[in-house]
N, C-alpha and C. Protein backbone atom coordinates (compact mmCIF):
# COMPACT_ATOMS: atom_id res chain seq x y z
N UNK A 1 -8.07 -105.61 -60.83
CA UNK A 1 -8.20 -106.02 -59.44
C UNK A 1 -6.84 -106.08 -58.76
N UNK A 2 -7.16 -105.65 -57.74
CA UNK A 2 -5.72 -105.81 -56.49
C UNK A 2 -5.72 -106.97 -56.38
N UNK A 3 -3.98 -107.45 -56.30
CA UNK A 3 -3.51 -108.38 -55.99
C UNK A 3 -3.57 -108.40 -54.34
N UNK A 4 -3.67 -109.58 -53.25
CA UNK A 4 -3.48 -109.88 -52.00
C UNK A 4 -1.81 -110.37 -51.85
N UNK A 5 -1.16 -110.18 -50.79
CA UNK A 5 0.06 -110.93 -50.34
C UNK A 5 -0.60 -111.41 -49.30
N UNK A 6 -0.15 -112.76 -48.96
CA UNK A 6 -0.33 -113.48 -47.93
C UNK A 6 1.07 -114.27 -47.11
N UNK A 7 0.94 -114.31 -45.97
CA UNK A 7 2.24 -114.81 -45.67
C UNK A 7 1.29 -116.18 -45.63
N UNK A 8 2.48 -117.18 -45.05
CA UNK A 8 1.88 -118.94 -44.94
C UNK A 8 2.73 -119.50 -43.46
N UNK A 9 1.65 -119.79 -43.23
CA UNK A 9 2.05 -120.59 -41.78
C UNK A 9 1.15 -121.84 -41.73
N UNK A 10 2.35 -123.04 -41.20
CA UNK A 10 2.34 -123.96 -41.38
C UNK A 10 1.94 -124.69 -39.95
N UNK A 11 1.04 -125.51 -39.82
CA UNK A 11 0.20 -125.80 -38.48
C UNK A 11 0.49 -127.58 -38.66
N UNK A 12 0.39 -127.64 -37.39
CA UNK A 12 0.22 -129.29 -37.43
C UNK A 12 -0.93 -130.38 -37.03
N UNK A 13 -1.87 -130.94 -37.12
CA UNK A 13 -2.69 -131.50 -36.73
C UNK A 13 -2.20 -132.72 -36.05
N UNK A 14 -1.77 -132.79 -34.63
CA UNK A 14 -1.01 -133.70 -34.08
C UNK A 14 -2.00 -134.95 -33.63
N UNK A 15 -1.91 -136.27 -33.40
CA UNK A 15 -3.04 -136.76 -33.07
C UNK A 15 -2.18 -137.89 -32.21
N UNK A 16 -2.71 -138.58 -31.21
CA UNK A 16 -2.02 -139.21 -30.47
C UNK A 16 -2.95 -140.93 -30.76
N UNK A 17 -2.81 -142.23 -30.08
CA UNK A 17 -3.16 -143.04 -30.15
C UNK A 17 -4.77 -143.31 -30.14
N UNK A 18 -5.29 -142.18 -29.63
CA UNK A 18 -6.82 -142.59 -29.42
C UNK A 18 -7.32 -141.19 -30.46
N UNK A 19 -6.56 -140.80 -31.31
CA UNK A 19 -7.08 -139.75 -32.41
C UNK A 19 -7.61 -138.39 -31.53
N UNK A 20 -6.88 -137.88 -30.78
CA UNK A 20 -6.98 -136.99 -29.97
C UNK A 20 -6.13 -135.84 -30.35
N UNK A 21 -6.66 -134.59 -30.69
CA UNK A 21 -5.67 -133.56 -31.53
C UNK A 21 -5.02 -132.53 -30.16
N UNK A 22 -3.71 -132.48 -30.57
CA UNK A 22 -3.19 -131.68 -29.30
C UNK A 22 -3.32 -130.03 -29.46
N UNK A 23 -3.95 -129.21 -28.71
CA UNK A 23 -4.42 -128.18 -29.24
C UNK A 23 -3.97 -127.00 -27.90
N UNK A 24 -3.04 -126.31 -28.33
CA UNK A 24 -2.64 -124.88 -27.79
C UNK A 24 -3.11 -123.73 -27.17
N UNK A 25 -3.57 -123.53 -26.01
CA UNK A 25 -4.27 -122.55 -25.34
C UNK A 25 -3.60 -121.22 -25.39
N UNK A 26 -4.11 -120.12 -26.41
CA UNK A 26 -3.65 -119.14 -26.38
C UNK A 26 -3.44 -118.07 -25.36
N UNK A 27 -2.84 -117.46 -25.43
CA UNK A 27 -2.49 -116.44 -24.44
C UNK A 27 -3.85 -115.23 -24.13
N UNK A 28 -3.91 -114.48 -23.39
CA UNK A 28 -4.78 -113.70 -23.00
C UNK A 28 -4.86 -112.54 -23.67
N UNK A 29 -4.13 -112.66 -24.45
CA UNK A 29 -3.72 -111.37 -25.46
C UNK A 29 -3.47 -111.66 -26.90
N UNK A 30 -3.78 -110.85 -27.92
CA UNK A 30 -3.43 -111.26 -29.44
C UNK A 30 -4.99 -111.72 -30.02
N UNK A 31 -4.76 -112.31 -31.39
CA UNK A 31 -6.06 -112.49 -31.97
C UNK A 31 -6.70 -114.07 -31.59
N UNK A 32 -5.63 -114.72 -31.34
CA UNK A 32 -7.01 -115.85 -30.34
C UNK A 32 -7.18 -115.94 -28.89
N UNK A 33 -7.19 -114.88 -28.45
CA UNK A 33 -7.13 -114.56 -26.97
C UNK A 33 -8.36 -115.56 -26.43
N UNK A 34 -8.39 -116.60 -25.50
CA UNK A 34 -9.77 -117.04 -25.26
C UNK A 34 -9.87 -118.54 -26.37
N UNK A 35 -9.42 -118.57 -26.60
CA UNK A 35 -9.21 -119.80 -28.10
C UNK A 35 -8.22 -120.45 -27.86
N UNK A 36 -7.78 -121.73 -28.59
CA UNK A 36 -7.47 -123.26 -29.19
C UNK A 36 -6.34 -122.43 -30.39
N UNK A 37 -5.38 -123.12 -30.28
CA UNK A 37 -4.45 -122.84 -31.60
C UNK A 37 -3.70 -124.26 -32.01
N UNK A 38 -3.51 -124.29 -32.47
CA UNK A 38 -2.38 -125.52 -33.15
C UNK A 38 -1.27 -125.52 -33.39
N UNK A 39 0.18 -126.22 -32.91
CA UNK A 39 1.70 -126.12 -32.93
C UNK A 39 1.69 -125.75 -34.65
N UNK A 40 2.71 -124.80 -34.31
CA UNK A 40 3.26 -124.14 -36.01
C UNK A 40 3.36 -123.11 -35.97
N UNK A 41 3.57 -122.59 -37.21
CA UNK A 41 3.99 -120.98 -37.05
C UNK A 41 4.31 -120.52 -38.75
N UNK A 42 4.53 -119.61 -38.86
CA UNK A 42 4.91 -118.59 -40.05
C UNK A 42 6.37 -119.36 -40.96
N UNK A 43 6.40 -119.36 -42.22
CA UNK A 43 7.61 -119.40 -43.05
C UNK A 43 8.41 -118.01 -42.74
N UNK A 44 9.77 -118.40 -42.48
CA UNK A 44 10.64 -117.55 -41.99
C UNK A 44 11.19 -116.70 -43.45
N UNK A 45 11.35 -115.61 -43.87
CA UNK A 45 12.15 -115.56 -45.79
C UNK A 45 12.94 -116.12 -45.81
N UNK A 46 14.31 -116.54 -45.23
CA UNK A 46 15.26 -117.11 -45.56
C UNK A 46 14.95 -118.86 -45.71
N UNK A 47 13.34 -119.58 -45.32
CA UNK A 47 13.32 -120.20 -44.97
C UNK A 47 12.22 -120.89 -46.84
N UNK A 48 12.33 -120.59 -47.95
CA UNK A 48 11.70 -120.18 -48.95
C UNK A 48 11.91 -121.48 -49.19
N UNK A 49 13.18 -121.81 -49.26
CA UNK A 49 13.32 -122.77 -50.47
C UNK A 49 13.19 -124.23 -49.64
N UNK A 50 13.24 -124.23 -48.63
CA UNK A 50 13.30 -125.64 -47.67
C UNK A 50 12.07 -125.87 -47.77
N UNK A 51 11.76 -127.91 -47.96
CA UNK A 51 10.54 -128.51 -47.96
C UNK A 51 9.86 -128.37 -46.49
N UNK A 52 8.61 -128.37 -46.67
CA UNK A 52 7.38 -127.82 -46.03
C UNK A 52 7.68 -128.52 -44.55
N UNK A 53 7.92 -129.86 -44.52
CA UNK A 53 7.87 -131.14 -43.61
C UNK A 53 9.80 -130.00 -42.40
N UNK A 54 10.21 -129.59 -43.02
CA UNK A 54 11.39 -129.30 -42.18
C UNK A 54 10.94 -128.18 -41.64
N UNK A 55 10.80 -127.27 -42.40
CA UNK A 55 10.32 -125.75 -41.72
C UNK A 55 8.62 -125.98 -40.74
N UNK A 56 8.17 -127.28 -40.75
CA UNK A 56 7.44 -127.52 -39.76
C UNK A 56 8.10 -127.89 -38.18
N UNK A 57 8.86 -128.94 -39.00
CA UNK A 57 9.52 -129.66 -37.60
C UNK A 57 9.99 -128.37 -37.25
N UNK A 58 10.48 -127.56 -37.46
CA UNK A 58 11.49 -126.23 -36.97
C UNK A 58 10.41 -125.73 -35.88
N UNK A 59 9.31 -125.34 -36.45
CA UNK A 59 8.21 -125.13 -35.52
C UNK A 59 8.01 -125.65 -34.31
N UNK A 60 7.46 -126.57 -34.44
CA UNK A 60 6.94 -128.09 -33.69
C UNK A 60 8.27 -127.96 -32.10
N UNK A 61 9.41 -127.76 -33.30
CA UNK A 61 10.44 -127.93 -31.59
C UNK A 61 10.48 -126.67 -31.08
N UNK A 62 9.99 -125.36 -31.91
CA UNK A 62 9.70 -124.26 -30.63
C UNK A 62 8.62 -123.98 -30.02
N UNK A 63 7.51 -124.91 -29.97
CA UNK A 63 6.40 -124.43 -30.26
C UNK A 63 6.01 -125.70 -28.68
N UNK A 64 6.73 -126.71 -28.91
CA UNK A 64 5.83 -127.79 -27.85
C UNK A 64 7.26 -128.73 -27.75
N UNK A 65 8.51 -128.44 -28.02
CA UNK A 65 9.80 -129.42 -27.63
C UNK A 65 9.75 -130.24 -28.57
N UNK A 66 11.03 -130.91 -27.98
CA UNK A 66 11.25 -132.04 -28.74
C UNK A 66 10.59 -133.17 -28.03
N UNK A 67 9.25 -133.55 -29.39
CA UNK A 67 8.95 -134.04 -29.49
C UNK A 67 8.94 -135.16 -30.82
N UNK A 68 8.79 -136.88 -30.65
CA UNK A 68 8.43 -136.83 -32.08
C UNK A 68 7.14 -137.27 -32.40
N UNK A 69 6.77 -136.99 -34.14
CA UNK A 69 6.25 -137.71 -34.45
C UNK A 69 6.11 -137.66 -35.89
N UNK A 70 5.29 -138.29 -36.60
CA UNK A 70 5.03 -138.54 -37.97
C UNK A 70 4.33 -138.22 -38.98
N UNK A 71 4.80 -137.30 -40.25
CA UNK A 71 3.52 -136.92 -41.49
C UNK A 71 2.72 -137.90 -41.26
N UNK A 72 1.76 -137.88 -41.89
CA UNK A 72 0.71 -139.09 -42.55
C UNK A 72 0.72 -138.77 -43.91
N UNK A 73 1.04 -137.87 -44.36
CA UNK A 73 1.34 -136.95 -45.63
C UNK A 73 1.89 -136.12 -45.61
N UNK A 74 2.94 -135.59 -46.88
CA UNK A 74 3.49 -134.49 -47.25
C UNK A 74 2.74 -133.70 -47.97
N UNK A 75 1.05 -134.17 -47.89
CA UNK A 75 0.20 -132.66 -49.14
C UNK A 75 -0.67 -131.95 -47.63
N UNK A 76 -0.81 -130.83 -47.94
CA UNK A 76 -2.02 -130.18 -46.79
C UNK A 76 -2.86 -131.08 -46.82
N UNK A 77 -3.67 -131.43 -45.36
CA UNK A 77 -4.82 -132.23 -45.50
C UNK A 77 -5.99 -131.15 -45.12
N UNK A 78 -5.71 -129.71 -45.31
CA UNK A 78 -6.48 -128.87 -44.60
C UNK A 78 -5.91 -127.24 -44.90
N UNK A 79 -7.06 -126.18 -45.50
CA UNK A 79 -6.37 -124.89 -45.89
C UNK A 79 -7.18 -123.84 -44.52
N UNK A 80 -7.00 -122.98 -44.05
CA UNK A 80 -7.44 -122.08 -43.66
C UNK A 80 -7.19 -120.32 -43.70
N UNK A 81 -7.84 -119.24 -43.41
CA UNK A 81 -7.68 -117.68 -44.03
C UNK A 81 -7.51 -117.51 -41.96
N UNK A 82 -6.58 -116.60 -42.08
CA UNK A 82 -6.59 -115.50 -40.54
C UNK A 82 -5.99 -114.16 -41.17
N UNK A 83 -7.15 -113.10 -40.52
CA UNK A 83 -6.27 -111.62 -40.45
C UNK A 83 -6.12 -111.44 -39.22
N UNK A 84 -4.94 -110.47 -39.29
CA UNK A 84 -4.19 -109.65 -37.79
C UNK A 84 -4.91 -108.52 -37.92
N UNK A 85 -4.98 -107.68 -36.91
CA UNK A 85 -5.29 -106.13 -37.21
C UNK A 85 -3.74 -105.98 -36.66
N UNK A 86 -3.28 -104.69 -37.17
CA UNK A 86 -2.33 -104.14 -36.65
C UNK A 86 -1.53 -103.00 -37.11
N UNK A 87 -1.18 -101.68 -36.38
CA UNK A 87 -0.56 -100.60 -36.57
C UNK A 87 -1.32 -100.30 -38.05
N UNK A 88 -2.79 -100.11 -38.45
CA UNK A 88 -2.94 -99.42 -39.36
C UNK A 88 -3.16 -100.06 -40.70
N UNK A 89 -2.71 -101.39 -40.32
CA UNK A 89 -2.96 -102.13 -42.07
C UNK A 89 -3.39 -103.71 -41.45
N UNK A 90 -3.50 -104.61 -41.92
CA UNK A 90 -4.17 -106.13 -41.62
C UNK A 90 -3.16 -107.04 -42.73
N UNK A 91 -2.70 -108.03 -41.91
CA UNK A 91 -1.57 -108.67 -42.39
C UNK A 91 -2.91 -110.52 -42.43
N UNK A 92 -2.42 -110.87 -43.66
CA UNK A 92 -3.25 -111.94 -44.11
C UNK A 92 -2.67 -112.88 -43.98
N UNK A 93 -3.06 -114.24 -43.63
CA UNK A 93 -2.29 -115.57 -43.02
C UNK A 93 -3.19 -116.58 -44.21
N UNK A 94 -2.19 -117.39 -44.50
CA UNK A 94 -2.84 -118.25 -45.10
C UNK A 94 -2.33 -119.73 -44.19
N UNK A 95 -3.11 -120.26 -43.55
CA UNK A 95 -2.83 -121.67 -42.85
C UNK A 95 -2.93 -122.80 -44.04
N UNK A 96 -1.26 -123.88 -43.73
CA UNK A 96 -1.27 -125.18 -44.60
C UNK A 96 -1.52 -125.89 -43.64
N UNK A 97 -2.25 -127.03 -43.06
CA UNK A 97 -2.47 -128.05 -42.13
C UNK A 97 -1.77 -128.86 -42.70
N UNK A 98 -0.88 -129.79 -41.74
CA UNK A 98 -0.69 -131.36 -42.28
C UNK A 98 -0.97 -131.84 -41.16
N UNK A 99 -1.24 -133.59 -41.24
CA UNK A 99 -1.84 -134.19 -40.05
C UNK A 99 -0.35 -134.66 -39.98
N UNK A 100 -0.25 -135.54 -38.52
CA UNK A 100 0.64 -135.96 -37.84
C UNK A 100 0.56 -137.03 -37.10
N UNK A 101 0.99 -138.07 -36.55
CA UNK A 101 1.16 -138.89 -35.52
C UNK A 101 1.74 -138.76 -34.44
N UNK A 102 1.49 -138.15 -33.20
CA UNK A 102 2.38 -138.40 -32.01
C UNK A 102 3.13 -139.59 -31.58
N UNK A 103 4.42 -139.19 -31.71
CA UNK A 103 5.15 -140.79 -31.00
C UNK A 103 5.64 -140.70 -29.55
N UNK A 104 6.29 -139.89 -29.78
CA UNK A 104 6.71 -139.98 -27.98
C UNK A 104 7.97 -138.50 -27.92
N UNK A 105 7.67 -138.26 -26.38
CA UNK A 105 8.42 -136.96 -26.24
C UNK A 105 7.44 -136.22 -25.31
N UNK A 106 8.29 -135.39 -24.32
CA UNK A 106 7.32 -134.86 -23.41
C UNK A 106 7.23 -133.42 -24.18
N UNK A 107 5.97 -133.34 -24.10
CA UNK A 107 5.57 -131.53 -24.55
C UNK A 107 5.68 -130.71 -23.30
N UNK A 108 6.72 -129.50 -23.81
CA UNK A 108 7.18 -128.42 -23.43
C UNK A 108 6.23 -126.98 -24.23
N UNK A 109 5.32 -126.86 -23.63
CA UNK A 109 5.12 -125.33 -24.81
C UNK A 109 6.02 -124.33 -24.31
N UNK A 110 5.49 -123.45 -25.45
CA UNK A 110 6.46 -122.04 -25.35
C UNK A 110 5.87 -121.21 -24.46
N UNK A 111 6.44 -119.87 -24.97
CA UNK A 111 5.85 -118.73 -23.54
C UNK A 111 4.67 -118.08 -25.10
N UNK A 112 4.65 -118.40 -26.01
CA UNK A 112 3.34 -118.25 -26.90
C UNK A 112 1.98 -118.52 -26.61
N UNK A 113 2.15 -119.54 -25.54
CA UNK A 113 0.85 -120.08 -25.09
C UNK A 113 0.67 -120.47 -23.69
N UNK A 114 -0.14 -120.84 -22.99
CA UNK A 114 -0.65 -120.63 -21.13
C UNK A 114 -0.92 -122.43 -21.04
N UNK A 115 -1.03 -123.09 -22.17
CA UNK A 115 -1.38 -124.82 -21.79
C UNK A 115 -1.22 -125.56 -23.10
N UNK A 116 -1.70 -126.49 -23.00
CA UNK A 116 -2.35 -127.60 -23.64
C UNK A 116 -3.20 -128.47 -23.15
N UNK A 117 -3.40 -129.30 -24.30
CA UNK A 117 -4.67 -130.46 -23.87
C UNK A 117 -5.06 -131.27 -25.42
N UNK A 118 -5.61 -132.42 -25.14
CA UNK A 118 -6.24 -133.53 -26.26
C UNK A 118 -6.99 -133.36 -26.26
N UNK A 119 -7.58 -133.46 -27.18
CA UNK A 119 -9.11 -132.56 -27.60
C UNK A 119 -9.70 -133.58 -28.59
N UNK A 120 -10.70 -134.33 -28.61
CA UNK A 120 -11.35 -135.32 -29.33
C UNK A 120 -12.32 -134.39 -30.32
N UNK A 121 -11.78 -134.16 -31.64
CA UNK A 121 -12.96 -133.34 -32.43
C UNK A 121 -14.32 -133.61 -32.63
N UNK A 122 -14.89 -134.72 -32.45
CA UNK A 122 -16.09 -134.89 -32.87
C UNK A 122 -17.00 -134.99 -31.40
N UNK A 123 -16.42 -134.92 -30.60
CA UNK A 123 -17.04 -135.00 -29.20
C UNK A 123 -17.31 -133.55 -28.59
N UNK A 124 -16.56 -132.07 -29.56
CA UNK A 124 -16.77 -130.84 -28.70
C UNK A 124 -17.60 -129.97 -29.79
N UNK A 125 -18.06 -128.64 -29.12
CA UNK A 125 -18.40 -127.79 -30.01
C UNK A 125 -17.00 -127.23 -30.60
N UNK A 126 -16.72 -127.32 -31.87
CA UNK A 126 -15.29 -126.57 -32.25
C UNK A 126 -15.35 -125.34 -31.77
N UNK A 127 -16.95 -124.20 -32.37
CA UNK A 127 -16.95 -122.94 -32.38
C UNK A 127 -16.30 -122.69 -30.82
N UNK A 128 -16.51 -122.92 -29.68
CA UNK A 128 -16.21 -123.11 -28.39
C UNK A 128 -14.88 -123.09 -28.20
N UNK A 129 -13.78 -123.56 -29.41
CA UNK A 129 -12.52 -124.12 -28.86
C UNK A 129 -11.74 -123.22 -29.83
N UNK A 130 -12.39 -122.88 -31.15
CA UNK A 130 -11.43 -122.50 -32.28
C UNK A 130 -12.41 -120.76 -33.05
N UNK A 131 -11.48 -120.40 -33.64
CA UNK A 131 -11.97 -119.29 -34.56
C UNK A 131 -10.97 -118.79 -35.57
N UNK A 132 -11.54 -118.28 -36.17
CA UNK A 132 -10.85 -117.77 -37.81
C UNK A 132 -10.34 -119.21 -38.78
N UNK A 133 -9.02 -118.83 -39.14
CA UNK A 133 -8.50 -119.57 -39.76
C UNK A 133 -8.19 -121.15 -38.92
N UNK A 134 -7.95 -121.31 -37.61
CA UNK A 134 -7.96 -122.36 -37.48
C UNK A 134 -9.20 -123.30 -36.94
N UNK A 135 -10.16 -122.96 -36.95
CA UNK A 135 -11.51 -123.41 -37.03
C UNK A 135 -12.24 -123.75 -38.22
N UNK A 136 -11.59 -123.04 -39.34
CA UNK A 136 -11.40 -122.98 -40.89
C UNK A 136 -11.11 -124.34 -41.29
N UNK A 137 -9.86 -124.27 -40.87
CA UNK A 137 -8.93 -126.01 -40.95
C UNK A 137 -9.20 -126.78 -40.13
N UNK A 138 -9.71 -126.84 -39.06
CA UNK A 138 -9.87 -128.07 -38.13
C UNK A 138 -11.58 -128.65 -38.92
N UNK A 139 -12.48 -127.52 -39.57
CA UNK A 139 -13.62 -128.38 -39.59
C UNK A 139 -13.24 -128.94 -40.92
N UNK A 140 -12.29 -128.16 -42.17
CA UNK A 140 -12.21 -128.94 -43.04
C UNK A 140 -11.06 -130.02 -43.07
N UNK A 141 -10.53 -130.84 -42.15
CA UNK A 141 -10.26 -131.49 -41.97
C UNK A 141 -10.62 -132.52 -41.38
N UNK A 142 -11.57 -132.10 -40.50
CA UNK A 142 -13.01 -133.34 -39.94
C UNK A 142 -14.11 -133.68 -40.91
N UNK A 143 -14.29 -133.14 -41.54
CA UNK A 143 -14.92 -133.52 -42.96
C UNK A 143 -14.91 -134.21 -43.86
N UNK A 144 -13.46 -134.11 -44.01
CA UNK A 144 -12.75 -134.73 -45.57
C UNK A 144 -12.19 -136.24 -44.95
């Protein structure tokens, strides 16, 4: 059997005082065009040997500013699968979730995404908000 490579990108499940997850309005273009994403992003190679919690924050401040806030844990609380199509071959994502605490800091997103918003999980249809891999991780993380 063929072996898979997967790259890993590291997502954050941010949650603010009333357990409200802050969730990323994708752009009009790309594979969640129309969809919900979550602050984070890809392990960089040079970025191999650094613990999980730094090469997040690295994220987190390009992704929505400096902002802070807090693990609740250093283990995934949540796994998810995304493919890309692209130029001819399909590049495989493996999503690590960790949850988070919002403390304070105004969110800035990037030019990656068109908004934000707090999003109460148990109050929406996910399918409505999320797909692939991070609909993957948001329900198995409402679960567990």
């Amino acid at each position: 059997m063929e072996k898979d490579f997967y790259q890993i990108s590291l997502k954050l499940i941010l949650k603010n005082s009333r357990d409200e997850i802050l969730v990323l309005k994708a752009l009009d273009t790309g594979t969640y065009a129309g969809f919900y994403d979550l602050p984070g992003g890809r392990i960089n190679k040079d970025e191999f040997n650094l613990p999980f919690e730094k090469i997040l924050r690295r994220e987190i401040k390009e992704e929505i500013g400096k902002v802070s806030f807090k693990l609740t844990s250093i283990q995934p609380a949540a796994l998810g699968r995304h493919k890309i199509e692209g130029r001819g071959n399909e590049i495989h994502i493996l999503y690590l979730f960790f949850e988070g605490r919002y403390i304070k800091g105004n969110i800035k997103i990037s030019e990656e995404h068109s908004s934000y918003d707090w999003l109460d999980l148990e109050k929406i249809n996910l399918k409505k908000y999320f797909k692939s891999g991070i609909l993957e991780g948001v329900e198995m993380h409402l679960w567990n």
